[in-house]
C-alpha atoms as a PDB file:
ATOM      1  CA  UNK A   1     -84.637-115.933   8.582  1.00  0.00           C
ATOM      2  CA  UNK A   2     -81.712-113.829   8.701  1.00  0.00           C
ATOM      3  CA  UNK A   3     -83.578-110.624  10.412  1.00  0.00           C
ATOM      4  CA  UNK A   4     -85.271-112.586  12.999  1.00  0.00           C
ATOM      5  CA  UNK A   5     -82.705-115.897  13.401  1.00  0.00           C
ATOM      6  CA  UNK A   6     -83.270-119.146  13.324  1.00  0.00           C
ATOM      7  CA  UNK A   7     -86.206-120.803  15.007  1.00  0.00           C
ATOM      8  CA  UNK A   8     -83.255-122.006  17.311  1.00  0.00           C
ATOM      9  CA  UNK A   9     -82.527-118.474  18.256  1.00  0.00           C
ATOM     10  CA  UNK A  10     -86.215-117.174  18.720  1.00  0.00           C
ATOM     11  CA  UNK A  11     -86.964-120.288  20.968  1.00  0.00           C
ATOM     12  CA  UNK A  12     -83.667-118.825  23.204  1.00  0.00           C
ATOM     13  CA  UNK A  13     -85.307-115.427  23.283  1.00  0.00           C
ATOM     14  CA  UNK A  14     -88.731-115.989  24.243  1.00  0.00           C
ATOM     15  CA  UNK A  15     -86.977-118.596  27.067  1.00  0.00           C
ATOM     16  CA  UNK A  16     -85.027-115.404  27.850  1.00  0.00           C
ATOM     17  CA  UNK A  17     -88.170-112.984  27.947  1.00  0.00           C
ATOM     18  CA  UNK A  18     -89.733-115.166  29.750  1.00  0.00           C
ATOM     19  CA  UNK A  19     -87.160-115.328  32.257  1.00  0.00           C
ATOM     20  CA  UNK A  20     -87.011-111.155  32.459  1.00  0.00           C
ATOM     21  CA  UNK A  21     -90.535-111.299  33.228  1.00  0.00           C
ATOM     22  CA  UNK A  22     -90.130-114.069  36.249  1.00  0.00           C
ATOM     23  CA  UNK A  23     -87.273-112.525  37.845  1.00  0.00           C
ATOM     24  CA  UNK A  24     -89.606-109.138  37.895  1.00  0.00           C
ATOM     25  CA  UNK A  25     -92.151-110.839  39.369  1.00  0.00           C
ATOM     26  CA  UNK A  26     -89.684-111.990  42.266  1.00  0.00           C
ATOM     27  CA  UNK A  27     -88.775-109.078  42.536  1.00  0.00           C
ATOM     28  CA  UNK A  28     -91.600-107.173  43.043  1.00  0.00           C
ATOM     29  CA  UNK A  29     -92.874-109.811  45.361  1.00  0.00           C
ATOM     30  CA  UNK A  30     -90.155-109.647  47.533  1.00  0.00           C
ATOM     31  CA  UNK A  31     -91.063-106.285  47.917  1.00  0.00           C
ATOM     32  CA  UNK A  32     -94.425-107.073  48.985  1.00  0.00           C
ATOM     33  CA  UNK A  33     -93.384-109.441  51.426  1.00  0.00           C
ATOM     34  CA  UNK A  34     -90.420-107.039  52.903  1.00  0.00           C
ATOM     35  CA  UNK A  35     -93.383-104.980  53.595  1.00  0.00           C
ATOM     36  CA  UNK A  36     -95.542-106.919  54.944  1.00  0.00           C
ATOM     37  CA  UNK A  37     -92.896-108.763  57.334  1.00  0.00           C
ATOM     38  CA  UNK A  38     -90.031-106.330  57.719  1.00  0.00           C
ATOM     39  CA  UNK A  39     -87.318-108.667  56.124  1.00  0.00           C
ATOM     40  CA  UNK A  40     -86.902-111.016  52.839  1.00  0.00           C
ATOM     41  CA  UNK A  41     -87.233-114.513  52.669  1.00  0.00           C
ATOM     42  CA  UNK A  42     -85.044-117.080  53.231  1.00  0.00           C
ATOM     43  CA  UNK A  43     -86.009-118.705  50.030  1.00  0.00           C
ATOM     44  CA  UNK A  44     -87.909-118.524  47.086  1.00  0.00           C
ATOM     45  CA  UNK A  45     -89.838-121.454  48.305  1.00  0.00           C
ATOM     46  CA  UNK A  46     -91.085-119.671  51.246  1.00  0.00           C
ATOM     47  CA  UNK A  47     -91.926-116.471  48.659  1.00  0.00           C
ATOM     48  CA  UNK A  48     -94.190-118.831  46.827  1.00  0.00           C
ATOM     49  CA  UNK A  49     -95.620-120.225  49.832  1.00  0.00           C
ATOM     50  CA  UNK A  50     -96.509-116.570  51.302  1.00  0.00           C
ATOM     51  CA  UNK A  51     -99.503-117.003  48.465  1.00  0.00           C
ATOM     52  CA  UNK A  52     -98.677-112.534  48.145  1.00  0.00           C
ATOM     53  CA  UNK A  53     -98.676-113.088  44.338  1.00  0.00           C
ATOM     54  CA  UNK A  54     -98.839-116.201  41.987  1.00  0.00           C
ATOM     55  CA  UNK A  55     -95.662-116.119  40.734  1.00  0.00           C
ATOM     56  CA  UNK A  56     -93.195-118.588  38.429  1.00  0.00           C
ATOM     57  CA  UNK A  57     -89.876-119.379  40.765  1.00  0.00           C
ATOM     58  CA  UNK A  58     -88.608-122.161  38.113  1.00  0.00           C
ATOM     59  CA  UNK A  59     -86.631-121.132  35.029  1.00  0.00           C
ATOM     60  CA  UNK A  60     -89.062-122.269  32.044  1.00  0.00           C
ATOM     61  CA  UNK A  61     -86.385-124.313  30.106  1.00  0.00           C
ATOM     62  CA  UNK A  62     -84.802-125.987  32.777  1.00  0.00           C
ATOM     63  CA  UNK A  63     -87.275-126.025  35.655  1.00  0.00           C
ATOM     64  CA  UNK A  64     -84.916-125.785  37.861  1.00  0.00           C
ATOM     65  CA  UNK A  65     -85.544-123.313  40.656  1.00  0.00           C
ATOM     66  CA  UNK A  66     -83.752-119.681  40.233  1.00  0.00           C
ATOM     67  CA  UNK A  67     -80.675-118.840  42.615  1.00  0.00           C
ATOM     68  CA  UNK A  68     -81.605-117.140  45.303  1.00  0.00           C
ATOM     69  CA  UNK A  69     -79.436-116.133  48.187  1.00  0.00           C
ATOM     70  CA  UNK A  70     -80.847-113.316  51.110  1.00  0.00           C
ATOM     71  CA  UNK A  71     -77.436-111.369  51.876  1.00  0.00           C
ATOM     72  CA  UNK A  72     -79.177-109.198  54.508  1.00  0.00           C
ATOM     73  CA  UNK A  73     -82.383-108.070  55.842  1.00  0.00           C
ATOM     74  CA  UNK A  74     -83.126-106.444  52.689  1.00  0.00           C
ATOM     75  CA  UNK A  75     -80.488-107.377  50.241  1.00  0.00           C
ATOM     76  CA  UNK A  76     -80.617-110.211  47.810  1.00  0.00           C
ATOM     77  CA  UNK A  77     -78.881-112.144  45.248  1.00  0.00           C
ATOM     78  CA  UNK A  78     -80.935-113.284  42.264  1.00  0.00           C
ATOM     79  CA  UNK A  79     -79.364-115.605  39.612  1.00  0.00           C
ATOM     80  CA  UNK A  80     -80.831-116.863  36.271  1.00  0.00           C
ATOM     81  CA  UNK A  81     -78.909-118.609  32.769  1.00  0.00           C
ATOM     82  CA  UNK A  82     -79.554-116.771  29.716  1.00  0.00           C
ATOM     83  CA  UNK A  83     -79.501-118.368  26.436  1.00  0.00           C
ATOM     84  CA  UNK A  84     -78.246-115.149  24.512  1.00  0.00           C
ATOM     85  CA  UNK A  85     -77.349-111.438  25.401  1.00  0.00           C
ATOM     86  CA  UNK A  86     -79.280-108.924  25.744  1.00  0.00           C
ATOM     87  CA  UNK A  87     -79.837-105.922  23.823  1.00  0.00           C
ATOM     88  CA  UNK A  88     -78.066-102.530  26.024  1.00  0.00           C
ATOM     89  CA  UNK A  89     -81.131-101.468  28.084  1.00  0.00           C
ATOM     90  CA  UNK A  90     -81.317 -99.542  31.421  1.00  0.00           C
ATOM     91  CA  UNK A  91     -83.730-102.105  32.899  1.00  0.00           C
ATOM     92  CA  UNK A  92     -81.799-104.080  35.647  1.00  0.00           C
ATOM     93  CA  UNK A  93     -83.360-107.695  34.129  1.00  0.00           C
ATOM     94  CA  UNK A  94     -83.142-106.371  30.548  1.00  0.00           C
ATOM     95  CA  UNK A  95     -79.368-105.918  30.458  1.00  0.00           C
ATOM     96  CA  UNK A  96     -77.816-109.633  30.813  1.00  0.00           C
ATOM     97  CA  UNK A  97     -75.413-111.558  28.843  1.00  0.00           C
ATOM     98  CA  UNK A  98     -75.309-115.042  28.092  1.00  0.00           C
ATOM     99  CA  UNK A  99     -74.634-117.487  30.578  1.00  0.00           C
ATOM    100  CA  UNK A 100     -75.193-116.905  34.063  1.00  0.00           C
ATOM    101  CA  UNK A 101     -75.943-113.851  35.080  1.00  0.00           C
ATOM    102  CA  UNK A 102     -76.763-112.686  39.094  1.00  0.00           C
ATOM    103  CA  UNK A 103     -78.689-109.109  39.757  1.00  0.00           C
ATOM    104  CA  UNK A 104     -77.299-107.667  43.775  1.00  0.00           C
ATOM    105  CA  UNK A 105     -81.034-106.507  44.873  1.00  0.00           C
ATOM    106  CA  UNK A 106     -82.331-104.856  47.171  1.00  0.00           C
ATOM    107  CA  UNK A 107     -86.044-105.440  48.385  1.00  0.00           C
ATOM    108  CA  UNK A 108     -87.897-101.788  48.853  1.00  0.00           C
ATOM    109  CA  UNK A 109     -91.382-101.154  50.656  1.00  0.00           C
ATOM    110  CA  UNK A 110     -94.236-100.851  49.217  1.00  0.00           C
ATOM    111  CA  UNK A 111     -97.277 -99.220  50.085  1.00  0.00           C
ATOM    112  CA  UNK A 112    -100.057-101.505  50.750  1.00  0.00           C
ATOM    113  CA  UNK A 113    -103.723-100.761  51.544  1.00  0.00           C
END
């Protein structure tokens, strides 16, 4: 128990990978849909509603819906609450502390056939 915490603690992480893996999958579907449309969305409900990729919008603790704010035509704000802090990593989603934490994005094309 004292290498891998609590069960506490490993409940917080996987809520916390979990959450990682959602905000990538905004991401990258923002990308698709700046491609596709030449701008972001104006919300993450209308992302969802595009139907360009099945993807989770709701934090999976709290189901509340992630902060989203469009900043420009490309830029973005994306907000989520982690439980604990992150291990150092260069991944943008992978470095977070605890608490809320907002990633400054901004959406890039992406080829499409």
């Amino acid at each position: 128990m004292f290498l891998t915490g609590s069960p506490f603690q490993q409940r917080e992480k996987r809520f916390d990978e979990r959450r990682v893996e959602n905000l990538r999958e905004i991401a990258l579907s923002i990308d698709y849909f700046f491609s596709r449309y030449g701008s972001i969305p104006e919300s993450l409900e209308q992302l969802e509603k595009s139907g360009n990729i099945a993807i989770d919008i709701t934090d999976p603790e709290t189901d509340k819906i992630y902060d989203y704010e469009k900043i420009s035509k490309a830029t973005y704000r994306l907000c989520a609450v982690f439980s604990q802090h992150s291990e150092k990593n260069v991944d943008k989603f992978l470095s977070h502390g605890a608490g809320k934490v907002c990633f400054v994005l901004n959406a890039k094309k992406i080829e499409t056939r």
